[in-house]
Protein backbone atom coordinates (compact mmCIF):
# COMPACT_ATOMS: atom_id res chain seq x y z
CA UNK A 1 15.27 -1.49 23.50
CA UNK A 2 16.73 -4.34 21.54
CA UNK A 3 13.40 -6.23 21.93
CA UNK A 4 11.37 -3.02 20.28
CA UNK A 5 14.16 -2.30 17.39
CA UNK A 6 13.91 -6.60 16.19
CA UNK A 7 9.57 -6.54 16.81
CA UNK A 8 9.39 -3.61 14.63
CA UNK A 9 12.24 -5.22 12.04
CA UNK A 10 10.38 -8.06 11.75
CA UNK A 11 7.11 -6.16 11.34
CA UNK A 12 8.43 -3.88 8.77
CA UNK A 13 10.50 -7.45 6.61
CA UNK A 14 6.64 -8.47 6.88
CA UNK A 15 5.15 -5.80 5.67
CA UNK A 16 7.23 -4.90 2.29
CA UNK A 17 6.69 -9.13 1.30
CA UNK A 18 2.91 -8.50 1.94
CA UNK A 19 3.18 -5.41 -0.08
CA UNK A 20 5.04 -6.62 -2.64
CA UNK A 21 3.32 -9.80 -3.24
CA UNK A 22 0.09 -7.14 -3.48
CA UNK A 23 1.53 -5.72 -6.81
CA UNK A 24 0.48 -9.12 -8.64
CA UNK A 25 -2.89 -10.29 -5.99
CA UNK A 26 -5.66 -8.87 -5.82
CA UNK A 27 -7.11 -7.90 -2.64
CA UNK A 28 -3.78 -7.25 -1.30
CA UNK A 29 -3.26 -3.85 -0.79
CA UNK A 30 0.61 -2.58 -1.74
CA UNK A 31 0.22 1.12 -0.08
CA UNK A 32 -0.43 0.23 3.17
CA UNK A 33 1.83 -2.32 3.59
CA UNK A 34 4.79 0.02 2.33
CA UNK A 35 4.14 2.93 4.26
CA UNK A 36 4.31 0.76 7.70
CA UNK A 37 6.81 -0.78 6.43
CA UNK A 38 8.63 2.26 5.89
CA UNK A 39 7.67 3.49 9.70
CA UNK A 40 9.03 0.44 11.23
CA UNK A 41 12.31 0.10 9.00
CA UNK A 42 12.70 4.28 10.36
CA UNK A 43 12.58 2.92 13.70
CA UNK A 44 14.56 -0.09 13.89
CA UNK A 45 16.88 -0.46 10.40
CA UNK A 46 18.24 2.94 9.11
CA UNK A 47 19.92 0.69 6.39
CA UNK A 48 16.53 -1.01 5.13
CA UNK A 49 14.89 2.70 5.65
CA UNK A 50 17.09 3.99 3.42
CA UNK A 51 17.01 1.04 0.86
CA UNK A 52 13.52 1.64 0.71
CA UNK A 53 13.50 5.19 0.83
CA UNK A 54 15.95 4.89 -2.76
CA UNK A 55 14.38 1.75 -4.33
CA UNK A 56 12.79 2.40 -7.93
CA UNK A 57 9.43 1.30 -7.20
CA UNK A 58 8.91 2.74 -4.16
CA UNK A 59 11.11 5.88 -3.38
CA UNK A 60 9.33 8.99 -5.26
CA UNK A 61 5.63 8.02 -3.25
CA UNK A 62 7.29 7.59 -0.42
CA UNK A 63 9.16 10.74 -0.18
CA UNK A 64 6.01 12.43 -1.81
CA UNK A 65 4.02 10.86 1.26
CA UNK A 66 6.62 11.59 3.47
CA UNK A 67 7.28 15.45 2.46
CA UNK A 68 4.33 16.67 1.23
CA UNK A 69 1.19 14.11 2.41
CA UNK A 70 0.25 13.83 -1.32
CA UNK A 71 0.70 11.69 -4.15
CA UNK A 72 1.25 12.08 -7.33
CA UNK A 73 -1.93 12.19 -10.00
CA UNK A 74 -0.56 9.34 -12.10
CA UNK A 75 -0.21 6.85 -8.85
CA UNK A 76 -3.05 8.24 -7.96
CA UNK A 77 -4.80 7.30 -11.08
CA UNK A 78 -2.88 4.29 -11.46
CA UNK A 79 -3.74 3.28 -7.86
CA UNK A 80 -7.60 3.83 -8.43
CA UNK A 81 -7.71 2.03 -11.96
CA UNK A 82 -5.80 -1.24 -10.64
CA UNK A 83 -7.81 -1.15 -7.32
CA UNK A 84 -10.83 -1.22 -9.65
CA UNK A 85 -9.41 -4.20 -11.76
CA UNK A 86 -8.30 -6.33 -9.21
CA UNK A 87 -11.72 -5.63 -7.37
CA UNK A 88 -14.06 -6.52 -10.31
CA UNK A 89 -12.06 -9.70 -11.25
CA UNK A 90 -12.17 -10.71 -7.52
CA UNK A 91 -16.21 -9.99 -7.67
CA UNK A 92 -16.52 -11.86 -11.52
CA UNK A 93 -14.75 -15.19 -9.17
CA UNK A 94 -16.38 -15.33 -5.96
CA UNK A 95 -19.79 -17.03 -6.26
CA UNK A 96 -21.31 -16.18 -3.19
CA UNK A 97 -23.67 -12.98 -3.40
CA UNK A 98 -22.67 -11.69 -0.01
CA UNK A 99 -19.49 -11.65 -0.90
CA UNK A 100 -19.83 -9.60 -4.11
CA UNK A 101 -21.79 -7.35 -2.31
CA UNK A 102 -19.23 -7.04 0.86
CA UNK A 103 -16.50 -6.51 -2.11
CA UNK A 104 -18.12 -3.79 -3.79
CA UNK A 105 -18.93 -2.25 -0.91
CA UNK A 106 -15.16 -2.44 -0.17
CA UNK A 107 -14.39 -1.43 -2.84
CA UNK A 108 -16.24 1.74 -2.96
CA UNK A 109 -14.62 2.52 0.41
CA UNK A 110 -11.34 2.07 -0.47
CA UNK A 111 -11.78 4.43 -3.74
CA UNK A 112 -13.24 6.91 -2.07
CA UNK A 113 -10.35 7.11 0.32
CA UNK A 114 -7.80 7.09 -2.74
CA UNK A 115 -10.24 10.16 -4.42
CA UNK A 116 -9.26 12.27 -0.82
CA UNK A 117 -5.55 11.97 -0.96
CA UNK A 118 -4.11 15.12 -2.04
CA UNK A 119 -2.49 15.43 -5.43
CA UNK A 120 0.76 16.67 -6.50
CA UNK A 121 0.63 19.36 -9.11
């Protein structure tokens, strides 16, 4: 039991650096990487789930997630428009073709699954 609680600690330490070092790089994603953390920390850590669950930055989208399976429309919106910028800068670098293409094509994926989360009204 020890063994599970420290795997999924360590997971869910890795998880919120990944996402936070995804608020400034592009490519990274920051949602994804919260949310498990937040599922590991509630499983091994009740003091780093509730740290999280209060921080600033991330405690209203997680409780909106967690409550309500929603989001609101301004992360939403804010979510789409910096997925979109960090995209297009990342295609304007890369100068191999196949990789522009793979990235838009990623990127179209990844907005269309942002467009079918639920909003908050």
């Amino acid at each position: 039991m020890a063994l599970k609680r420290g795997l999924f600690l360590i997971t869910g330490l890795t998880s919120l650096v990944l996402g936070t070092i995804g608020i400034v790089v592009p490519l990274l994603p920051t949602v994804p990487f919260i949310l498990l953390a937040a599922y590991c920390f509630a499983r091994s850590s009740s003091r780093m789930h509730n740290w999280l669950m209060t921080h600033p930055w991330f405690s209203e989208a997680l409780n909106d997630w967690q409550d309500k399976r929603s989001i609101s429309k301004r992360l939403k919106k804010k979510a789409m428009v910096m997925t979109t910028l960090s995209f297009v800068v990342s295609i304007f670098i890369v100068p191999l073709i196949w990789v522009k293409v793979m990235l838009a094509c990623m990127l179209c994926c990844l907005l269309l699954f942002l467009w079918q989360i639920p909003e908050l009204d």
